[in-house]
C-alpha atoms as a PDB file:
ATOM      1  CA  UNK A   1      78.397 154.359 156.067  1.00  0.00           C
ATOM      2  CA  UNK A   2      78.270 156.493 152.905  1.00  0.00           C
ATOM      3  CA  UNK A   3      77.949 154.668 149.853  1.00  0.00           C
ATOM      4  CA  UNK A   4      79.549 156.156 146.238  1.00  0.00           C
ATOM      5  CA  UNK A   5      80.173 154.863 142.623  1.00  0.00           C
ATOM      6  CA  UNK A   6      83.822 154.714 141.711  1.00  0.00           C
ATOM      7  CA  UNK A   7      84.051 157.328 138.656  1.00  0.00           C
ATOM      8  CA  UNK A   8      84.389 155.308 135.140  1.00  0.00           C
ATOM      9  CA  UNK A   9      82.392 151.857 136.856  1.00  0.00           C
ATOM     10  CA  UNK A  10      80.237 150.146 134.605  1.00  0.00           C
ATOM     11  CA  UNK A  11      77.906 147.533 136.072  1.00  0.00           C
ATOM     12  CA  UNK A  12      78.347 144.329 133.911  1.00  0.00           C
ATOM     13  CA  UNK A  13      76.144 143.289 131.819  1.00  0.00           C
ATOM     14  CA  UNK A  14      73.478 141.048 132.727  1.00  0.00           C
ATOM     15  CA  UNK A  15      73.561 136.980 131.580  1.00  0.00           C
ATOM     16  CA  UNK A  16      69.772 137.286 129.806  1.00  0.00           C
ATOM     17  CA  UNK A  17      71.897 139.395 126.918  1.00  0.00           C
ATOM     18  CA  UNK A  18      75.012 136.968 126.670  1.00  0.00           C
ATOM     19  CA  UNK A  19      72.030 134.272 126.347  1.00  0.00           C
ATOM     20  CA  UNK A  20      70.743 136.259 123.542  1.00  0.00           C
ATOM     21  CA  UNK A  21      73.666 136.423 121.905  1.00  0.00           C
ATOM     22  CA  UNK A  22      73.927 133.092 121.717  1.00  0.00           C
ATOM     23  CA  UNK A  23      71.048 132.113 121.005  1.00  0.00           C
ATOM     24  CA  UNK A  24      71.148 134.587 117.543  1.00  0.00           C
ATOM     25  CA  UNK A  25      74.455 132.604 117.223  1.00  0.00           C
ATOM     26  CA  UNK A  26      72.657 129.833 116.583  1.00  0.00           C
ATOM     27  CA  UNK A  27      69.863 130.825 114.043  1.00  0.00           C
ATOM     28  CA  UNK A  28      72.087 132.187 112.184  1.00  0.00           C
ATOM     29  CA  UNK A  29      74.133 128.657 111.649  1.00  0.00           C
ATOM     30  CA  UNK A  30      70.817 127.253 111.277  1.00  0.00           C
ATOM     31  CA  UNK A  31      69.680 129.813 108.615  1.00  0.00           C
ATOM     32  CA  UNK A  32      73.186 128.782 107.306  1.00  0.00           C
ATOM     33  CA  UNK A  33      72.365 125.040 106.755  1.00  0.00           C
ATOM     34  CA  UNK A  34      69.006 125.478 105.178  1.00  0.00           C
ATOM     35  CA  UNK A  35      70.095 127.820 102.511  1.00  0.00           C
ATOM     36  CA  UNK A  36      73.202 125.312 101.817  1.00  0.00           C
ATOM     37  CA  UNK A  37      70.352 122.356 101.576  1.00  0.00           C
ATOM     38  CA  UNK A  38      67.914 124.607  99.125  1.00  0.00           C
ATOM     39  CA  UNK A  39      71.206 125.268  96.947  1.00  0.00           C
ATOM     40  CA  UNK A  40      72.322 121.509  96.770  1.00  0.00           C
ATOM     41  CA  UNK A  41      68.367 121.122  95.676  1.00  0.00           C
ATOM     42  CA  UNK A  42      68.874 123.809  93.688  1.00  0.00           C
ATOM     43  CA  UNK A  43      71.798 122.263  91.790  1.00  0.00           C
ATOM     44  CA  UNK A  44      69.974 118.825  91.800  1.00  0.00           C
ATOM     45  CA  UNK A  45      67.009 120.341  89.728  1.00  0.00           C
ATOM     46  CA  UNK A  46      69.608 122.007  87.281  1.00  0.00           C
ATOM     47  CA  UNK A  47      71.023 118.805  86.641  1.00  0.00           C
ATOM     48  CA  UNK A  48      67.911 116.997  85.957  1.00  0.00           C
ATOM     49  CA  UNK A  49      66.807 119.323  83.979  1.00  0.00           C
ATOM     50  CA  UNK A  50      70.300 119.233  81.768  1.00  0.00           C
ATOM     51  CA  UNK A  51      69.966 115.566  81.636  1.00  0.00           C
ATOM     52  CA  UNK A  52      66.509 115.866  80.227  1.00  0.00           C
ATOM     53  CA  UNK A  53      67.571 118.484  77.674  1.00  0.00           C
ATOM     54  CA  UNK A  54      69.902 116.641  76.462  1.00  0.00           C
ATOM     55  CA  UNK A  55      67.926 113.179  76.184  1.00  0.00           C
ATOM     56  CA  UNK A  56      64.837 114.504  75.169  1.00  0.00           C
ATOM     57  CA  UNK A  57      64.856 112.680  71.488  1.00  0.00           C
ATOM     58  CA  UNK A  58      65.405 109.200  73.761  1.00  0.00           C
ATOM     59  CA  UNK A  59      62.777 109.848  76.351  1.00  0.00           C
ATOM     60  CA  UNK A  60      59.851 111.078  73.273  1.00  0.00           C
ATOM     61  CA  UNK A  61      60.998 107.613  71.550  1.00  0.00           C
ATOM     62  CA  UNK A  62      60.486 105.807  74.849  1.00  0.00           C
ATOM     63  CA  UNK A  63      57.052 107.146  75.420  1.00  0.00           C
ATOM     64  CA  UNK A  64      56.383 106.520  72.088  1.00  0.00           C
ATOM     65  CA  UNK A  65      57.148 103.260  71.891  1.00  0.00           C
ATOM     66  CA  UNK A  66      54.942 102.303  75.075  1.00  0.00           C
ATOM     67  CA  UNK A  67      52.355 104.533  73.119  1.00  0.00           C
ATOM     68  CA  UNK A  68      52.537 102.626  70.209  1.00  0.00           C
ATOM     69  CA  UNK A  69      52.404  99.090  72.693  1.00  0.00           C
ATOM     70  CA  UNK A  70      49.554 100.105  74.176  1.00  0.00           C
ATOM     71  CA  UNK A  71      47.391 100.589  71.166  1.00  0.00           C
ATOM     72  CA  UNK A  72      48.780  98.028  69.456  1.00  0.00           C
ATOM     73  CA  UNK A  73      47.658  95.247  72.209  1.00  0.00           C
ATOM     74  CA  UNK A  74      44.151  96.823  72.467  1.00  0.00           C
ATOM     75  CA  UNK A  75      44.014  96.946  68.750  1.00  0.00           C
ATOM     76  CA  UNK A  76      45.276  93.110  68.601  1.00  0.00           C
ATOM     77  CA  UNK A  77      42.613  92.147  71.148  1.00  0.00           C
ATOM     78  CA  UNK A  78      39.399  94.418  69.350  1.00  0.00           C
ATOM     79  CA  UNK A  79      40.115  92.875  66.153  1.00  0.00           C
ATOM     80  CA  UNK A  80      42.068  89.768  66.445  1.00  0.00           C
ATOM     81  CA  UNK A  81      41.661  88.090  69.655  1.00  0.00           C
ATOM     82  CA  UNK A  82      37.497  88.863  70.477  1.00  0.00           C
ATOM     83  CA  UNK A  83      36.502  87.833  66.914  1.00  0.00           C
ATOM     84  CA  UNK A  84      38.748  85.193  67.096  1.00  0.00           C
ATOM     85  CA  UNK A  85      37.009  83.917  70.958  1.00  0.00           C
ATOM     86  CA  UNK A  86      33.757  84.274  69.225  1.00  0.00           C
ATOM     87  CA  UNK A  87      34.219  82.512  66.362  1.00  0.00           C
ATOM     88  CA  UNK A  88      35.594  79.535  68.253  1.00  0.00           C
ATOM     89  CA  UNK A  89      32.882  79.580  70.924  1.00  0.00           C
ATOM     90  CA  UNK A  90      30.643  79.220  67.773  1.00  0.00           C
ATOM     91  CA  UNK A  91      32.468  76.307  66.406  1.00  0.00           C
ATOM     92  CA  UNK A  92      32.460  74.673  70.215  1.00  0.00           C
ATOM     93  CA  UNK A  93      28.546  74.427  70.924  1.00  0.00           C
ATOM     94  CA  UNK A  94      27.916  71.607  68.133  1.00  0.00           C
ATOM     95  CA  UNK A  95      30.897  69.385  69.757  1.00  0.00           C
ATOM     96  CA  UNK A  96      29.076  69.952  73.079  1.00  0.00           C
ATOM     97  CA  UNK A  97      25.861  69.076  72.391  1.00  0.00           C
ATOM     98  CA  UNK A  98      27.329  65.796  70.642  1.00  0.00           C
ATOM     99  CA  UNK A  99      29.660  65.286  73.908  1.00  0.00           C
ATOM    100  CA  UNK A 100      26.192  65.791  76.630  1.00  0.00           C
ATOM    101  CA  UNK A 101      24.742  63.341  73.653  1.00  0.00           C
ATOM    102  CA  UNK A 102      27.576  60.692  74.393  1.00  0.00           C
ATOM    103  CA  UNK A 103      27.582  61.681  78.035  1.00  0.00           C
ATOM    104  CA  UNK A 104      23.917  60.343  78.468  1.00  0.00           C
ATOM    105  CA  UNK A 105      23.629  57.262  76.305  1.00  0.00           C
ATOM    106  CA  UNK A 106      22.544  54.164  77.214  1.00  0.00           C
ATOM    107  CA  UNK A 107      24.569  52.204  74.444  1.00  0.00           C
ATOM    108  CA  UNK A 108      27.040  53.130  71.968  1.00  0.00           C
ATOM    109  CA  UNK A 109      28.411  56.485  72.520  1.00  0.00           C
ATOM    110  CA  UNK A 110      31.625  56.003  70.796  1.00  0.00           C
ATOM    111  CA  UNK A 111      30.033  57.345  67.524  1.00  0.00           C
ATOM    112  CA  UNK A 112      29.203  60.258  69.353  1.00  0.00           C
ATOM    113  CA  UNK A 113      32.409  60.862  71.117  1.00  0.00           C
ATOM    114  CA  UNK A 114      33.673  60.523  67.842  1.00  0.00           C
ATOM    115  CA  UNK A 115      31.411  63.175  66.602  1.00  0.00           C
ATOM    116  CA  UNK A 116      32.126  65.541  69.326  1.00  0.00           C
ATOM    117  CA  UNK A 117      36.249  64.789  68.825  1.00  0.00           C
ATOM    118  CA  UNK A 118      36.300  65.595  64.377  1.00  0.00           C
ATOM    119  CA  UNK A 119      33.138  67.247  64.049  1.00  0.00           C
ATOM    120  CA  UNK A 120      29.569  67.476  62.675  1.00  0.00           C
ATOM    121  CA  UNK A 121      27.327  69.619  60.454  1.00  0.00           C
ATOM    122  CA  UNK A 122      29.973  71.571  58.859  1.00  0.00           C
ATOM    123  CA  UNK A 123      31.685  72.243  62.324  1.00  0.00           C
ATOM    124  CA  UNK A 124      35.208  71.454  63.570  1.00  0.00           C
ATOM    125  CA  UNK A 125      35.389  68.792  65.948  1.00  0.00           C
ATOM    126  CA  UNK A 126      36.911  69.652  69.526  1.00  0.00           C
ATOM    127  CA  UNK A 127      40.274  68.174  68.046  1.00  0.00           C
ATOM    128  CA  UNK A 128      40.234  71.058  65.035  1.00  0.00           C
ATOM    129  CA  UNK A 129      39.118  73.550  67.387  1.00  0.00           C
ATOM    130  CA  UNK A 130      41.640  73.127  69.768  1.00  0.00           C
ATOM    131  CA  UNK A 131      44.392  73.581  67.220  1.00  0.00           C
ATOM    132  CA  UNK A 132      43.024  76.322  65.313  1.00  0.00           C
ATOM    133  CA  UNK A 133      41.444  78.559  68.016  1.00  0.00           C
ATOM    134  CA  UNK A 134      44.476  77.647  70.255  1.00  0.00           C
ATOM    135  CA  UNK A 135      45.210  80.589  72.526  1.00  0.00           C
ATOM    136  CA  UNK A 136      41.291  81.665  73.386  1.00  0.00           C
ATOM    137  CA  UNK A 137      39.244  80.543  76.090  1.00  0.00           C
ATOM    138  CA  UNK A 138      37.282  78.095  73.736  1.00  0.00           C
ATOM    139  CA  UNK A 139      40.521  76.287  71.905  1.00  0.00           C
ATOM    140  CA  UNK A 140      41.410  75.848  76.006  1.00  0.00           C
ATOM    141  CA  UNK A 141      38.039  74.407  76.949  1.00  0.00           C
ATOM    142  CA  UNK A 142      38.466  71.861  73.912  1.00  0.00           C
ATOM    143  CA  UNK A 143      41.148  70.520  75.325  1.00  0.00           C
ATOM    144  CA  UNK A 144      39.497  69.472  77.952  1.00  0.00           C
ATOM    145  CA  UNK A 145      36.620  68.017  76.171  1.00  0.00           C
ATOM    146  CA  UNK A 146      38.764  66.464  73.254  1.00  0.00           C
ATOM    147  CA  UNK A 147      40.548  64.025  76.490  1.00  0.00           C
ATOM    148  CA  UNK A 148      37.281  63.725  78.597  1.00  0.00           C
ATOM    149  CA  UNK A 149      36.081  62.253  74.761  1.00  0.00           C
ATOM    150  CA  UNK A 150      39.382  59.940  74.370  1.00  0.00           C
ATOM    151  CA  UNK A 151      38.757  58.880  77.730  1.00  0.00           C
ATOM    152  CA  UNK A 152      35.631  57.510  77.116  1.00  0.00           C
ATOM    153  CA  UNK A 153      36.707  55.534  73.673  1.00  0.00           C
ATOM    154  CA  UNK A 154      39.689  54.337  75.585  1.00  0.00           C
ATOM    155  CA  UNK A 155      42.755  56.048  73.808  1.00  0.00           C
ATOM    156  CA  UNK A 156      44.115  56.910  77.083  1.00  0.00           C
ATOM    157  CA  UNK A 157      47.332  58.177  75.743  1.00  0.00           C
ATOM    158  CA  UNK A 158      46.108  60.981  73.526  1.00  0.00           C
ATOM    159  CA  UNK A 159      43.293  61.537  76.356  1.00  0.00           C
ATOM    160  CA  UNK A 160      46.518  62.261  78.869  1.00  0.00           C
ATOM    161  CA  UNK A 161      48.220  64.647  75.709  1.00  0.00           C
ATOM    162  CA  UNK A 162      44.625  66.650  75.552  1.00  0.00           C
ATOM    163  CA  UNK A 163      43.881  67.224  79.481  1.00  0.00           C
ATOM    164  CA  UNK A 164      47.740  67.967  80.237  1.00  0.00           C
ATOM    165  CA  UNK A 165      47.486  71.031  77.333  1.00  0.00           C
ATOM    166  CA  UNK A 166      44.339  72.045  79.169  1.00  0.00           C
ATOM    167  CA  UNK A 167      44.647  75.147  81.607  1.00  0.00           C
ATOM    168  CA  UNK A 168      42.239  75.910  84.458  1.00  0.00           C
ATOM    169  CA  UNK A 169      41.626  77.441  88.281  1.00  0.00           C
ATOM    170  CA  UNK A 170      38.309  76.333  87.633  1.00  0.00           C
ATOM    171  CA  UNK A 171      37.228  75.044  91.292  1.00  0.00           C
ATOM    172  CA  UNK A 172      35.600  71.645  89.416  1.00  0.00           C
ATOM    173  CA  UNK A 173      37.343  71.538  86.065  1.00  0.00           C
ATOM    174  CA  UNK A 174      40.575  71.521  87.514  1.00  0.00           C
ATOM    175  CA  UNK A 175      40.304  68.766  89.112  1.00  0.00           C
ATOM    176  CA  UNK A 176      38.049  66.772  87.073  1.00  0.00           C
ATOM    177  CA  UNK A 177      41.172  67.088  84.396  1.00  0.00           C
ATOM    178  CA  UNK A 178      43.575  66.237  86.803  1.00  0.00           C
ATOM    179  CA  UNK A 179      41.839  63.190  88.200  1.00  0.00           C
ATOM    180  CA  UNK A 180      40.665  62.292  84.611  1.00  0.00           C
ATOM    181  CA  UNK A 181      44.493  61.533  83.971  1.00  0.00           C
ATOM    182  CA  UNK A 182      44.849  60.131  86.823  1.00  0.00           C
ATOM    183  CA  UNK A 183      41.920  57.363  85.430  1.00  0.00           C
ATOM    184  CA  UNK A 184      43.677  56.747  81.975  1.00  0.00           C
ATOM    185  CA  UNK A 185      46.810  56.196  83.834  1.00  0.00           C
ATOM    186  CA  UNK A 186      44.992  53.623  86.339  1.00  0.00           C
ATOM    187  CA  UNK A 187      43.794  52.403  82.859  1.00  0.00           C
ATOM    188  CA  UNK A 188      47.198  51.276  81.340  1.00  0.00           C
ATOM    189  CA  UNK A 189      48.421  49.798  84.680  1.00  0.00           C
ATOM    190  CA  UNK A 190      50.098  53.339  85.859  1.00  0.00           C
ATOM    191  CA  UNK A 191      48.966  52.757  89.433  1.00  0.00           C
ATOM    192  CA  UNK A 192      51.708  54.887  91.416  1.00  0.00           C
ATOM    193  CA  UNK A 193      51.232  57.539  88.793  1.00  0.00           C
ATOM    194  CA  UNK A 194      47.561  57.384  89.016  1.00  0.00           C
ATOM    195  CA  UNK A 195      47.677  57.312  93.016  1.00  0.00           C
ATOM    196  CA  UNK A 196      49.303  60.322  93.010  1.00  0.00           C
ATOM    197  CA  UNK A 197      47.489  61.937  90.057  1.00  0.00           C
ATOM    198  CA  UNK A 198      44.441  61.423  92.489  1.00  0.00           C
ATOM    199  CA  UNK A 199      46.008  62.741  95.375  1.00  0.00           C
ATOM    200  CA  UNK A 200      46.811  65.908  93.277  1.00  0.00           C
ATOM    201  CA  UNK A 201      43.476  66.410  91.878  1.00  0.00           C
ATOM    202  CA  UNK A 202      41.913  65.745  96.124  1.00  0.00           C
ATOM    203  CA  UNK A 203      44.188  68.786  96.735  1.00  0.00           C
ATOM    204  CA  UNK A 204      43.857  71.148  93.295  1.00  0.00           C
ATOM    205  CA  UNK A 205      40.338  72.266  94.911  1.00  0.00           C
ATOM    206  CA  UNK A 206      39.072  71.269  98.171  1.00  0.00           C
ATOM    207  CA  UNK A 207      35.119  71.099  97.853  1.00  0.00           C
ATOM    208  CA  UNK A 208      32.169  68.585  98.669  1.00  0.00           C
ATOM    209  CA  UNK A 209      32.169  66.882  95.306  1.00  0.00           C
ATOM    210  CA  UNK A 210      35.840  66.445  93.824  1.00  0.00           C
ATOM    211  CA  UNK A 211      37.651  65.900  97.071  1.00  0.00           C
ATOM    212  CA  UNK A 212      35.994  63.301  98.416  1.00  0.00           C
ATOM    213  CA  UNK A 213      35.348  61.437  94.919  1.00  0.00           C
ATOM    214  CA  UNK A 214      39.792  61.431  94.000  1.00  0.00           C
ATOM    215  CA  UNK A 215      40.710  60.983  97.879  1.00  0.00           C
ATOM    216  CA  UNK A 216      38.328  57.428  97.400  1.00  0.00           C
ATOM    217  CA  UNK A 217      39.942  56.498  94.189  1.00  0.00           C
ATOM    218  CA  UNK A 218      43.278  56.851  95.368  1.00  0.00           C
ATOM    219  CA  UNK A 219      42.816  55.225  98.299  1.00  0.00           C
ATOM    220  CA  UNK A 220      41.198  52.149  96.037  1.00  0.00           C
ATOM    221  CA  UNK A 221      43.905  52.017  94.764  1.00  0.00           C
ATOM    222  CA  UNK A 222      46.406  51.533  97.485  1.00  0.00           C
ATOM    223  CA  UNK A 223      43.917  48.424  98.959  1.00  0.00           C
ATOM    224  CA  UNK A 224      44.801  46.902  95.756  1.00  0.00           C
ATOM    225  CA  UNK A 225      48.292  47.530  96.069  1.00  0.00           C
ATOM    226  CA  UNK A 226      48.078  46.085  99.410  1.00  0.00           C
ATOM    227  CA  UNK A 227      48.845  49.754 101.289  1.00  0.00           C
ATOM    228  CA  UNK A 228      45.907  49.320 103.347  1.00  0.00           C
ATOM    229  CA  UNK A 229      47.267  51.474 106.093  1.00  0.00           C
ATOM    230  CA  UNK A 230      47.667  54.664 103.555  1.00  0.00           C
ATOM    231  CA  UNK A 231      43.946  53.537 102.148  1.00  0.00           C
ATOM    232  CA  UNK A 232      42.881  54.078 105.941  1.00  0.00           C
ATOM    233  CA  UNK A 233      44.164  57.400 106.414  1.00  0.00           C
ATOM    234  CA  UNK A 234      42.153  58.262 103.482  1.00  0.00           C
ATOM    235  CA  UNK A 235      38.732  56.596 104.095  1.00  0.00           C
ATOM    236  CA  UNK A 236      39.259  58.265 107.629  1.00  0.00           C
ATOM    237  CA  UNK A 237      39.903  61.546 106.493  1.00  0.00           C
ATOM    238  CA  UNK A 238      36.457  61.327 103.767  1.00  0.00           C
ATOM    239  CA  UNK A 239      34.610  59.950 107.333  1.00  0.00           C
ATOM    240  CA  UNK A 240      36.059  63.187 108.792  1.00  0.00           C
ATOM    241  CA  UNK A 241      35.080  65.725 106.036  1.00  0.00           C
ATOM    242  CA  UNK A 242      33.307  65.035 103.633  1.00  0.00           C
ATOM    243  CA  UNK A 243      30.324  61.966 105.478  1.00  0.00           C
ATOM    244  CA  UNK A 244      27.653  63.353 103.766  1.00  0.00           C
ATOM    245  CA  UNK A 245      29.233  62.780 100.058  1.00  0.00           C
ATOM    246  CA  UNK A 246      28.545  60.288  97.884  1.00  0.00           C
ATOM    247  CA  UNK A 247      31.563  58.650  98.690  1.00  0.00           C
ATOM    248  CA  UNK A 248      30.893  59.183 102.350  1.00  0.00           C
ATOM    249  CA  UNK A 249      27.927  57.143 102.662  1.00  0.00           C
ATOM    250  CA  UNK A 250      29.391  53.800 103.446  1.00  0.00           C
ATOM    251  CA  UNK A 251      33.065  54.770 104.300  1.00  0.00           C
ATOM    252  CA  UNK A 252      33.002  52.750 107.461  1.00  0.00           C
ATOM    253  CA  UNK A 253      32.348  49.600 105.554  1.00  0.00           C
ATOM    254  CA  UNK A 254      36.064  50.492 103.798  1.00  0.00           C
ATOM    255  CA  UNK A 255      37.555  51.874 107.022  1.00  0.00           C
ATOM    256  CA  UNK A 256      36.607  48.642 108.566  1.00  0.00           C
ATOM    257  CA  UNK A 257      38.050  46.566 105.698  1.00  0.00           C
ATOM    258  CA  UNK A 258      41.707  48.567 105.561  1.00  0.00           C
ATOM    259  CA  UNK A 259      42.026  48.381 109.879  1.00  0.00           C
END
């Protein structure tokens, strides 16, 4: 059979172009949505930029006052606080050597401690330096010394005052100060306070030497306030961790006694 084309047919067009067509559709809402973002940026930056305009006498006095902070506090510590350190680190060596003096005497140190507490040889005392040179490392340290020395010559109370004001994370210091209260309050019948004074230091920095020395003075303690079960659990735990201390070496003896 003869085939013909009807005259004024038009084949329809094919789907690839209506997919086209759509697809231009949609870059041009997309190109649409990123030009409306870049204006809103566009409009945030203007703003900003007004704002900053317009405070720009406030934000120069801002920086200026951190400006004026800043050298200020390194200024304060050049000339004020390092001559200041070094001065009392000068004043502190004569205490010390009169404090080791005390330390290792065989009789009558309290001169000595006395020495080391209002001074010798035209230097202040640990007492003096810890009120004048208050605030440096050295007016710190001489707290520590000044109720170490008060300790020693029995005036537990101002020995407490001293250590309390001192301020360390000194792995042996800290401790030591803490546990040294802990002795003047065993001192003046204090014994719960003291207990847990000892417990504290044990904990402020576990090591070899301090532990094991505060966790056997507390637990002294509670034998002779007839708590021998909590004096067990601490003679157990120095067996546990800490044998090979000094206080280690006959712990069964007390583990035995507190059973």
């Amino acid at each position: 059979m003869a085939t013909y084309n009807k005259r004024g047919y038009k084949a329809p067009k094919p789907e690839e172009a209506k997919v086209d067509n759509d697809f231009e559709e949609v870059v041009d809402v997309s190109d649409s949505t990123t030009a409306e973002v870049f204006n809103k940026l566009d409009e945030t930056a203007s703003r900003t930029e007004d704002w900053v305009a317009k405070n720009q006498k406030l934000i120069l006095g801002v920086v200026g006052v951190i400006a004026i902070a800043t050298l200020g506090y390194v200024l304060f510590n050049k000339f004020i606080v390092e001559p200041k350190e070094d001065k009392a680190t000068n004043e502190i060596f004569q205490s010390q050597q009169y404090f080791q003096q005390a330390v290792d005497a065989t009789t009558k140190p309290d001169s000595l401690y006395n020495l080391a507490l209002k001074g010798g040889e035209g230097k202040l005392g640990f007492v003096g330096i810890a009120e004048e040179y208050a605030g440096t490392d050295a007016g710190n340290l001489a707290n520590y010394y000044a109720g170490m020395s008060y300790l020693n010559i029995g005036d537990y109370k101002k020995a407490v005052s001293y250590l309390e004001n001192f301020k360390s994370e000194d792995a042996i210091l800290k401790p030591l100060a803490i546990g040294a209260i802990g002795d003047a309050l065993s001192e003046t019948n204090k014994v719960d306070d003291a207990i847990s004074q000892y417990k504290k230091a044990a904990e402020a920095a576990e090591n070899d030497f301090t532990t094991p020395r505060f966790l056997f003075k507390a637990a002294q303690l509670l034998v002779v306030s007839g708590k021998k079960a909590e004096a067990n659990k601490l003679f157990v735990e120095i067996k546990e961790k800490y044998e090979t201390s000094k206080e280690g070496m006959n712990i069964d003896a007390y583990i035995a006694m507190t059973e």
